[in-house]
N, C-alpha and C. Protein backbone atom coordinates (compact mmCIF):
# COMPACT_ATOMS: atom_id res chain seq x y z
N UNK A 1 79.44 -66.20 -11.77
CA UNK A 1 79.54 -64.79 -11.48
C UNK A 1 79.39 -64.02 -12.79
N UNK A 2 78.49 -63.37 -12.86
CA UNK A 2 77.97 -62.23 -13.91
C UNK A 2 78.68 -60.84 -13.94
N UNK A 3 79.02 -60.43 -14.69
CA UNK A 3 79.59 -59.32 -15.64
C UNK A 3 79.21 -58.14 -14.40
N UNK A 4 78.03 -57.79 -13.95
CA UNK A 4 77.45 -57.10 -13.09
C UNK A 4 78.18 -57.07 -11.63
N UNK A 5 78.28 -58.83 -11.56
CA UNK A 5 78.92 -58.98 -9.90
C UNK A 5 80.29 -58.45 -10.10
N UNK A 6 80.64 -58.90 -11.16
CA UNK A 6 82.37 -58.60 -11.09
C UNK A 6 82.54 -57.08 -10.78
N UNK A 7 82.11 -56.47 -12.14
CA UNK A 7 82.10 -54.88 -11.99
C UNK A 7 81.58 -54.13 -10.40
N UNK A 8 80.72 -54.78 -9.54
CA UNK A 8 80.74 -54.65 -8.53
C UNK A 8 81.34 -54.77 -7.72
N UNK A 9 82.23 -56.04 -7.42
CA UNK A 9 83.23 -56.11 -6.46
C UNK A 9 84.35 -55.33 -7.12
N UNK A 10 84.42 -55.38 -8.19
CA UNK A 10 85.99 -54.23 -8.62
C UNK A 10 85.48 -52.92 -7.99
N UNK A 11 84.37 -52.40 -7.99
CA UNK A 11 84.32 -50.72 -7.77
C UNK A 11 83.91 -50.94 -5.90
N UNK A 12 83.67 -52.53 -5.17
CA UNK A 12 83.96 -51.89 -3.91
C UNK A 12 85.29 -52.10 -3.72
N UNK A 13 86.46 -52.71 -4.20
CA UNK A 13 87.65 -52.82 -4.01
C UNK A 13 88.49 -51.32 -4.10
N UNK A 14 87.89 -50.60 -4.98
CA UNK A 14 88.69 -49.49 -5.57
C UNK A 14 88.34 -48.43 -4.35
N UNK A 15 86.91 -48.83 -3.43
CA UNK A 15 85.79 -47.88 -3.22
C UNK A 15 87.18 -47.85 -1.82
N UNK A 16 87.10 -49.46 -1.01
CA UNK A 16 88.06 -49.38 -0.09
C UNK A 16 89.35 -49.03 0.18
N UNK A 17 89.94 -48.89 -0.74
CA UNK A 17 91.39 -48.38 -0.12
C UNK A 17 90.90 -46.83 0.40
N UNK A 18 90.77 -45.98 -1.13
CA UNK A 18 90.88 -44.80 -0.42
C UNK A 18 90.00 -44.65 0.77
N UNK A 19 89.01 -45.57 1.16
CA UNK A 19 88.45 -44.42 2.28
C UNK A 19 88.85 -45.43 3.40
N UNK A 20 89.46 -46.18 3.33
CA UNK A 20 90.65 -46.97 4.19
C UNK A 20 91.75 -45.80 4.47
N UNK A 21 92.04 -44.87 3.64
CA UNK A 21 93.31 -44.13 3.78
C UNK A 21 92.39 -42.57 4.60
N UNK A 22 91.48 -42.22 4.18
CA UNK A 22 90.36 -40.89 4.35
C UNK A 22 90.44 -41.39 5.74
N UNK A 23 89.87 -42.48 6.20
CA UNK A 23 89.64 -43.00 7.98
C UNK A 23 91.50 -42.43 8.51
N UNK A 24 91.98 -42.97 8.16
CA UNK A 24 93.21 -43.12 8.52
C UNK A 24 93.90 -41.82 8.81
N UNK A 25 93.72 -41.07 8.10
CA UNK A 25 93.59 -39.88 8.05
C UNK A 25 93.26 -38.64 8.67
N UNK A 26 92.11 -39.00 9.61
CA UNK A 26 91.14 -38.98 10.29
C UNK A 26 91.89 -39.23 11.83
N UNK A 27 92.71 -39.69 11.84
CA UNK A 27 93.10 -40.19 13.27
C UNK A 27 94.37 -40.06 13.40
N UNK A 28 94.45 -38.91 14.75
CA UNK A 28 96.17 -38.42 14.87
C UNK A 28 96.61 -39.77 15.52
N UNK A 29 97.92 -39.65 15.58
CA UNK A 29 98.81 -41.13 16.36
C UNK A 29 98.61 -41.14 17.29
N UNK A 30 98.48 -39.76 18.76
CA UNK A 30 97.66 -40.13 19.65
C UNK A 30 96.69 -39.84 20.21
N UNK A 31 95.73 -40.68 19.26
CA UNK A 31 93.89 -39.99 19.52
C UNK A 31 93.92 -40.62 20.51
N UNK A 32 94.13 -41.61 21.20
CA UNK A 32 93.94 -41.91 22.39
C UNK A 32 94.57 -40.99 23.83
N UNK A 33 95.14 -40.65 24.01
CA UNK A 33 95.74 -40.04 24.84
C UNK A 33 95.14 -38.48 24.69
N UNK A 34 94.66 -37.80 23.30
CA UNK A 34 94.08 -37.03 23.55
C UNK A 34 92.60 -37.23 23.76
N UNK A 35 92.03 -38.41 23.47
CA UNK A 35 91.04 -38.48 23.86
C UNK A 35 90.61 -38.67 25.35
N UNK A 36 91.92 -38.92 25.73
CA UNK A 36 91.54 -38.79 27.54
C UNK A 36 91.75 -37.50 28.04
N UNK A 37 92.41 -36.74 27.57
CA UNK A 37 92.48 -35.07 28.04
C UNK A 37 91.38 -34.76 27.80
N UNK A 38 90.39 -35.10 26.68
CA UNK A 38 89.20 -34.41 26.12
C UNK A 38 87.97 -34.65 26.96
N UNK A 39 87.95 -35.97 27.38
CA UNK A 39 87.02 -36.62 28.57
C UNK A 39 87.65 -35.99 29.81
N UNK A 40 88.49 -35.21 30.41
CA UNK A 40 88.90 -34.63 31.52
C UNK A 40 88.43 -33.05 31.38
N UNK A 41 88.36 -32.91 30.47
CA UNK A 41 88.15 -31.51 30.41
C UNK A 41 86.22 -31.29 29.97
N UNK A 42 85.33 -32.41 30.06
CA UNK A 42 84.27 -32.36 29.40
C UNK A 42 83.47 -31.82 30.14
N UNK A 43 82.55 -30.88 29.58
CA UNK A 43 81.63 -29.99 30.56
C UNK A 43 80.82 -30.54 31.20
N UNK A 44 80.43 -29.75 32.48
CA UNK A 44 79.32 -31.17 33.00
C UNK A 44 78.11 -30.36 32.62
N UNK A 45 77.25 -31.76 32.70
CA UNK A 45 75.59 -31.46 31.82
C UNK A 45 75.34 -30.94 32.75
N UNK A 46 73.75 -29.96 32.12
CA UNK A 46 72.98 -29.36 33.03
C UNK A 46 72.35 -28.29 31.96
N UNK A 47 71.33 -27.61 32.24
CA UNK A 47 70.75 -26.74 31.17
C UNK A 47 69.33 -27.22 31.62
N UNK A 48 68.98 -28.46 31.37
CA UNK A 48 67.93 -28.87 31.23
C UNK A 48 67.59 -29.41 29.73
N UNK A 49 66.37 -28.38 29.33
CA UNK A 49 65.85 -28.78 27.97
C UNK A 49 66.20 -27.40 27.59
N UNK A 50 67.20 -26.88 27.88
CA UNK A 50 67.29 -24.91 27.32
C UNK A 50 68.69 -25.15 26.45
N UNK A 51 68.19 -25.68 24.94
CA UNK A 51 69.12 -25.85 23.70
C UNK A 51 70.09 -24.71 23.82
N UNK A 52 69.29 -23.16 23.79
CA UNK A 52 70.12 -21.61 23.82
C UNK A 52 71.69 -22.01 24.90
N UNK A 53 70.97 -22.58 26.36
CA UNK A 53 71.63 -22.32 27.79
C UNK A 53 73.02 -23.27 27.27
N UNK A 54 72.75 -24.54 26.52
CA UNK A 54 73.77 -25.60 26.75
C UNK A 54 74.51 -25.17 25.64
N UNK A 55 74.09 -24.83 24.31
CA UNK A 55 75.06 -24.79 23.80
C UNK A 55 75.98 -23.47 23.59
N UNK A 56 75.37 -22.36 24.22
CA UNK A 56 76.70 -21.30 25.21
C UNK A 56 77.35 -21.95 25.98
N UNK A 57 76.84 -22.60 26.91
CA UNK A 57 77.53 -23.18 28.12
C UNK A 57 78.63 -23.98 27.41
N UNK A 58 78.28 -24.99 26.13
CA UNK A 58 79.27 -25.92 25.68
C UNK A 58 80.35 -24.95 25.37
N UNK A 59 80.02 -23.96 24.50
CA UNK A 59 81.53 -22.87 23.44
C UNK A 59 82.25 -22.06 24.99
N UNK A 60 81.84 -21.95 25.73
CA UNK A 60 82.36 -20.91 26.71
C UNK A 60 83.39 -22.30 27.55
N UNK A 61 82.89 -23.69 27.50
CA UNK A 61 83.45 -24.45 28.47
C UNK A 61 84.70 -24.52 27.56
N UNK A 62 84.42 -24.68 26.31
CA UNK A 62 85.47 -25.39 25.64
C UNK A 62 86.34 -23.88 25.17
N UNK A 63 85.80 -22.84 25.46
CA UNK A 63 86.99 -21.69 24.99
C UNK A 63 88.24 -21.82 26.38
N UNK A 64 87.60 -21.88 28.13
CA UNK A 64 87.87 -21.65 28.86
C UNK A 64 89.39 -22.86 29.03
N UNK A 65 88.80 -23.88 28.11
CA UNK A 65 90.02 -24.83 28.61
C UNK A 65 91.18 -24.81 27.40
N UNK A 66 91.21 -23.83 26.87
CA UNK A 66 91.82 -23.40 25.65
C UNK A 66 93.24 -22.84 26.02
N UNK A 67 94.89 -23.75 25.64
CA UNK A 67 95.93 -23.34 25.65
C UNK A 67 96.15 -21.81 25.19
N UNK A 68 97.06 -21.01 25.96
CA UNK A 68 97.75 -19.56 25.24
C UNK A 68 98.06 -19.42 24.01
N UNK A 69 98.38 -20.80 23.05
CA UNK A 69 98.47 -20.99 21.41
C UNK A 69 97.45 -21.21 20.80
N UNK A 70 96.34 -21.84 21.62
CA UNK A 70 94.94 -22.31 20.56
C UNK A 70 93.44 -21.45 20.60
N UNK A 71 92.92 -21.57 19.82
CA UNK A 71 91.39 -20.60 19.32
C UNK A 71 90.70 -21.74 19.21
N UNK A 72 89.41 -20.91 19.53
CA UNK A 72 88.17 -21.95 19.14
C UNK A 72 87.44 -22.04 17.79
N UNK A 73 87.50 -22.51 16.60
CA UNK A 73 87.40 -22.04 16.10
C UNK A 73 85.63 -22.59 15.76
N UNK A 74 84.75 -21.56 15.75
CA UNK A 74 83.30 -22.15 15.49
C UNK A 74 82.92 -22.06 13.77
N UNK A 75 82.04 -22.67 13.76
CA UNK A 75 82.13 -22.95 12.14
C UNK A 75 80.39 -22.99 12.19
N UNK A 76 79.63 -22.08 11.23
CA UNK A 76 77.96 -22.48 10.64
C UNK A 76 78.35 -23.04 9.25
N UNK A 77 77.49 -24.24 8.93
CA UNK A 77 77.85 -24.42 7.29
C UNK A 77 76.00 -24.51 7.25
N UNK A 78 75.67 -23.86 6.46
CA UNK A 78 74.22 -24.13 6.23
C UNK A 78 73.41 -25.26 5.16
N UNK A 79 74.75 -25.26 4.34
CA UNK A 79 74.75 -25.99 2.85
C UNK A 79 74.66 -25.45 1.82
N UNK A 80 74.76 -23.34 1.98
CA UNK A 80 75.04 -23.07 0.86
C UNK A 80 75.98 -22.11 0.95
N UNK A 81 76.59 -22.33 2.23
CA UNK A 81 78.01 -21.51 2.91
C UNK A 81 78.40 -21.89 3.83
N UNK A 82 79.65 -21.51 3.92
CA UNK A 82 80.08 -21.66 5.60
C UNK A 82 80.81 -20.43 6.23
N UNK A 83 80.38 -20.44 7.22
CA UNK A 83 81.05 -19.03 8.44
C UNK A 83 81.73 -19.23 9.81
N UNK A 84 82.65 -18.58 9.64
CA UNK A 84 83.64 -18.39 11.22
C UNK A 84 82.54 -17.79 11.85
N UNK A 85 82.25 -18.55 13.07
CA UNK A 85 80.94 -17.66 13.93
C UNK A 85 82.22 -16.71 15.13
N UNK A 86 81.94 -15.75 15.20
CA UNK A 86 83.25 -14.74 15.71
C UNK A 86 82.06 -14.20 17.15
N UNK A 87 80.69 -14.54 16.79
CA UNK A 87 80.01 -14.04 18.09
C UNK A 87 78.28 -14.68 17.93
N UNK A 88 78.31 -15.33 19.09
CA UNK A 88 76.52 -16.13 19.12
C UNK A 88 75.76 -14.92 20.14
N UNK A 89 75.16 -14.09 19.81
CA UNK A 89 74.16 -13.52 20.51
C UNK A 89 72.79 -13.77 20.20
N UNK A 90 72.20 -14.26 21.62
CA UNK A 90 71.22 -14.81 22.22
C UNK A 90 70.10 -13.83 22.19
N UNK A 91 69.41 -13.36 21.71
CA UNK A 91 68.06 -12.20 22.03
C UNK A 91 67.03 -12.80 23.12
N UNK A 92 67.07 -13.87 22.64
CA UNK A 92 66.05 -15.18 23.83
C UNK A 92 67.19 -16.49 23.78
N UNK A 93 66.58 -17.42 24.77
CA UNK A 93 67.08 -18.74 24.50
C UNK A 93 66.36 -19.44 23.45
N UNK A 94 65.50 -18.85 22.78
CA UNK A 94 64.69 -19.60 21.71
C UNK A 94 65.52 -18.95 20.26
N UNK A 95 65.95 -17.84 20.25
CA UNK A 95 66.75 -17.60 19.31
C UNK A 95 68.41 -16.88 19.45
N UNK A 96 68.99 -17.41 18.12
CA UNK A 96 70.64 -17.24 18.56
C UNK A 96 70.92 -16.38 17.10
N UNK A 97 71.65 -15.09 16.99
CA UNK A 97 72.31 -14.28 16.07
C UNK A 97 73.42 -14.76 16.18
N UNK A 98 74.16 -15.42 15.06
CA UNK A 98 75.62 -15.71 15.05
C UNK A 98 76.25 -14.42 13.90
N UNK A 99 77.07 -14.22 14.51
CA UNK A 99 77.93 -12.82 13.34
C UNK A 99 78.95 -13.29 13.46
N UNK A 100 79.63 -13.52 11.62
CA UNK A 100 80.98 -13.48 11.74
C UNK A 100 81.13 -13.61 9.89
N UNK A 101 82.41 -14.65 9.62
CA UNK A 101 82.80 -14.66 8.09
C UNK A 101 82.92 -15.42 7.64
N UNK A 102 82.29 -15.33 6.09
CA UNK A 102 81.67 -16.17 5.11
C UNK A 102 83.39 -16.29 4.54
N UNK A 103 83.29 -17.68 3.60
CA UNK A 103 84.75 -18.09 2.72
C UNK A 103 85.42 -16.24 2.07
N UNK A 104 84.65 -16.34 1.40
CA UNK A 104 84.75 -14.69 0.89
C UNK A 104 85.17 -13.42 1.84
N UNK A 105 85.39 -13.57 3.23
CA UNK A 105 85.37 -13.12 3.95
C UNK A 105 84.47 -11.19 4.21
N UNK A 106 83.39 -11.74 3.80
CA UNK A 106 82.12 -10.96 3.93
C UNK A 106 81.69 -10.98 5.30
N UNK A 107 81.21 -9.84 5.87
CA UNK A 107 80.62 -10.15 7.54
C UNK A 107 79.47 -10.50 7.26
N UNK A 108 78.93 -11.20 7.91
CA UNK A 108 77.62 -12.53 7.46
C UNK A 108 77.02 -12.69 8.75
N UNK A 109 75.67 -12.35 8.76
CA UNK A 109 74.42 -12.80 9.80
C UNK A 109 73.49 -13.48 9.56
N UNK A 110 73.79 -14.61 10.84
CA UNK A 110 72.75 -15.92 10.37
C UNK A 110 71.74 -15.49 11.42
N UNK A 111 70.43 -15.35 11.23
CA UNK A 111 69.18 -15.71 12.37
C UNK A 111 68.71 -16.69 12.66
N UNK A 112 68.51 -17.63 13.13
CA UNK A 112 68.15 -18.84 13.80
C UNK A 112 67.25 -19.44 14.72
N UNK A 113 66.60 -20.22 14.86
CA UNK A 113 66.15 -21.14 15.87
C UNK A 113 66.98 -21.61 16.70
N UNK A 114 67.52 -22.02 17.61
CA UNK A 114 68.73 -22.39 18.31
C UNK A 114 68.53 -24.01 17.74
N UNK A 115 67.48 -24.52 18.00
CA UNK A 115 67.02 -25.80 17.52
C UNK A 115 67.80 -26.36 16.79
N UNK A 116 67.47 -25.48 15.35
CA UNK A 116 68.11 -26.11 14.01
C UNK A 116 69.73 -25.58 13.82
N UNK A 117 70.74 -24.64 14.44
CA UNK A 117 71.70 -24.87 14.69
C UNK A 117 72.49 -26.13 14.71
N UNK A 118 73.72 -26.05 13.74
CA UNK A 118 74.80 -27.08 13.99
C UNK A 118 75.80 -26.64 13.82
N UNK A 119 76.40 -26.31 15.11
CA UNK A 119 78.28 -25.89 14.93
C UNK A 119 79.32 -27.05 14.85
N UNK A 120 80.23 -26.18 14.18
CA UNK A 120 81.46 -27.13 14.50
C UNK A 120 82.24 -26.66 15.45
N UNK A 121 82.72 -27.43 16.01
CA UNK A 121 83.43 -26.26 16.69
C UNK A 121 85.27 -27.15 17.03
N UNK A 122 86.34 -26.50 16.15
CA UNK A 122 87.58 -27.21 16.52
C UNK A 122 88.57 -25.88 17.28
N UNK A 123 89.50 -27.31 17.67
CA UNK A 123 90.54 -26.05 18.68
C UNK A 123 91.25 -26.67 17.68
N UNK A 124 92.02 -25.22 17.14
CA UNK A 124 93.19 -25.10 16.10
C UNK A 124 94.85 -24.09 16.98
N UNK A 125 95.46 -24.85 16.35
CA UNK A 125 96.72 -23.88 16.81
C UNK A 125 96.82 -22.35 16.05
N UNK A 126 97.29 -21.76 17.20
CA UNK A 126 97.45 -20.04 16.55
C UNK A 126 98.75 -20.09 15.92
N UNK A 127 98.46 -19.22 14.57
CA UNK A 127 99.67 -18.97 13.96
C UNK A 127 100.90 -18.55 14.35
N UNK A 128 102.17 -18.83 14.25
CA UNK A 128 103.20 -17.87 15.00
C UNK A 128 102.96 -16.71 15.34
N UNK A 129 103.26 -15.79 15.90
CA UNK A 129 103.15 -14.78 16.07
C UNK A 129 101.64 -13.88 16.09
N UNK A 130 100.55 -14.95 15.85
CA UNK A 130 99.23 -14.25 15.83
C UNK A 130 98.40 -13.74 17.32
N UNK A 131 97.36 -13.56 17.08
CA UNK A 131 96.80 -13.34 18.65
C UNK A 131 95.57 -14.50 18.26
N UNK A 132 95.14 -15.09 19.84
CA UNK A 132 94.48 -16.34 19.45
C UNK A 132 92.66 -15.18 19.75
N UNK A 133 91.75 -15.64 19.02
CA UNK A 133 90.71 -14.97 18.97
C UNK A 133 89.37 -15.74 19.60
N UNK A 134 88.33 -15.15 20.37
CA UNK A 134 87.64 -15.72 21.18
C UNK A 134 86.43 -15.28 20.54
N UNK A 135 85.28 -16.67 20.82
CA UNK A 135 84.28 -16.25 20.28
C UNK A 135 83.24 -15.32 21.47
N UNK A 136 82.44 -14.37 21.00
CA UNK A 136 81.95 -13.23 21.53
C UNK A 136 80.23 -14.02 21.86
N UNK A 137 80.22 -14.72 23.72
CA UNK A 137 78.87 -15.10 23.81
C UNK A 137 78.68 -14.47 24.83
N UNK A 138 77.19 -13.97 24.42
CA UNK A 138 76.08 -12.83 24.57
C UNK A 138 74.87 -13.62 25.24
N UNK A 139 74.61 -13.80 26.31
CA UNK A 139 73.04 -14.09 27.07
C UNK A 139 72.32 -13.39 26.73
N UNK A 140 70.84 -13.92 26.97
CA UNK A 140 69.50 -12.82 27.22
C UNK A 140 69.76 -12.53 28.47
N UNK A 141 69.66 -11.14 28.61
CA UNK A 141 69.25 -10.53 29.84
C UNK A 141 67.96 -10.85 30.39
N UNK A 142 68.06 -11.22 31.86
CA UNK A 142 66.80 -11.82 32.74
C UNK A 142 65.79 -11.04 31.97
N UNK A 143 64.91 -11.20 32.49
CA UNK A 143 63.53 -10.20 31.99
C UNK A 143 63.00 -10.21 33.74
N UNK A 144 63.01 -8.88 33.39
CA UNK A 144 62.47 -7.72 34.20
C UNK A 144 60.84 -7.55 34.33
N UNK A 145 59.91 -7.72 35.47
CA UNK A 145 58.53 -6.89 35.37
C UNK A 145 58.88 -5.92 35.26
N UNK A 146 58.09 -5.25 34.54
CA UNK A 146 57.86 -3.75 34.32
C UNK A 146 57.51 -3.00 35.80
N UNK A 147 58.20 -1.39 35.96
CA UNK A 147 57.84 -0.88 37.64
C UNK A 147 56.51 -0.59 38.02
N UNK A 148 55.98 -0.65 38.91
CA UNK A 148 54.49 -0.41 39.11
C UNK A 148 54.60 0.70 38.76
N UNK A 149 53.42 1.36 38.04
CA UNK A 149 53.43 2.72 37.43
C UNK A 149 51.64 3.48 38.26
């Protein structure tokens, strides 16, 4: 065993604990039991291929099954920020306006493809005494023919 191997197995030894402890971490005592509330409460599919349709449909399913203490809380991270999305409005199902607040707490508008969208989206407990806050989703309105003129 060479100088190389050693120094290798020492830095995956060191590499494993902590992210032995990071996993661990990662997992309340009963993820199981909430993971069966979470599969009871899971939206049923449908949309089709309409990215816009499902993933309103997903934030509205998962606000609706939301305790009197908990918020939804939606999250954009783009990779050179991240934002509380406080409202997804839809202009089309091909594109989604998310408005809400950057770390800095700046009001911040992302324009989008619905496509390339990735939320997070966690249910957090409301602070004592706070009010729990809902995110603001906005459809396209049908489209209308124009009246015979």
């Amino acid at each position: 065993m060479g100088l190389g191997d050693i120094t290798r197995q020492i830095a995956q030894q060191a590499l494993k604990a902590p992210m032995k402890e990071v996993l661990e971490s990662l997992r309340p005592p009963d993820a199981a039991a909430l993971f069966d509330s979470f599969k009871a409460t899971r939206p049923p599919s449908g949309g089709g291929d309409n990215v816009g349709l499902i993933i309103l449909a997903q934030i509205q399913f998962m606000q609706k099954a939301l305790k009197e203490d908990e918020e939804l809380l939606v999250l954009l991270d783009n990779g050179l920020e991240t934002m509380r999305v406080m409202e997804l409005y839809a202009p089309s199902w091909s594109v989604a306006v998310l408005t809400g607040f950057d770390s800095e707490r700046n009001l911040t508008r992302v324009i989008a493809p619905v496509e390339r969208l990735e939320l997070v989206c966690k249910v957090m407990k409301v602070a004592p005494g706070g009010q729990p806050v809902k995110v603001s989703l906005i459809a396209p309105k049908p489209h209308t023919p124009p009246a015979p003129g």
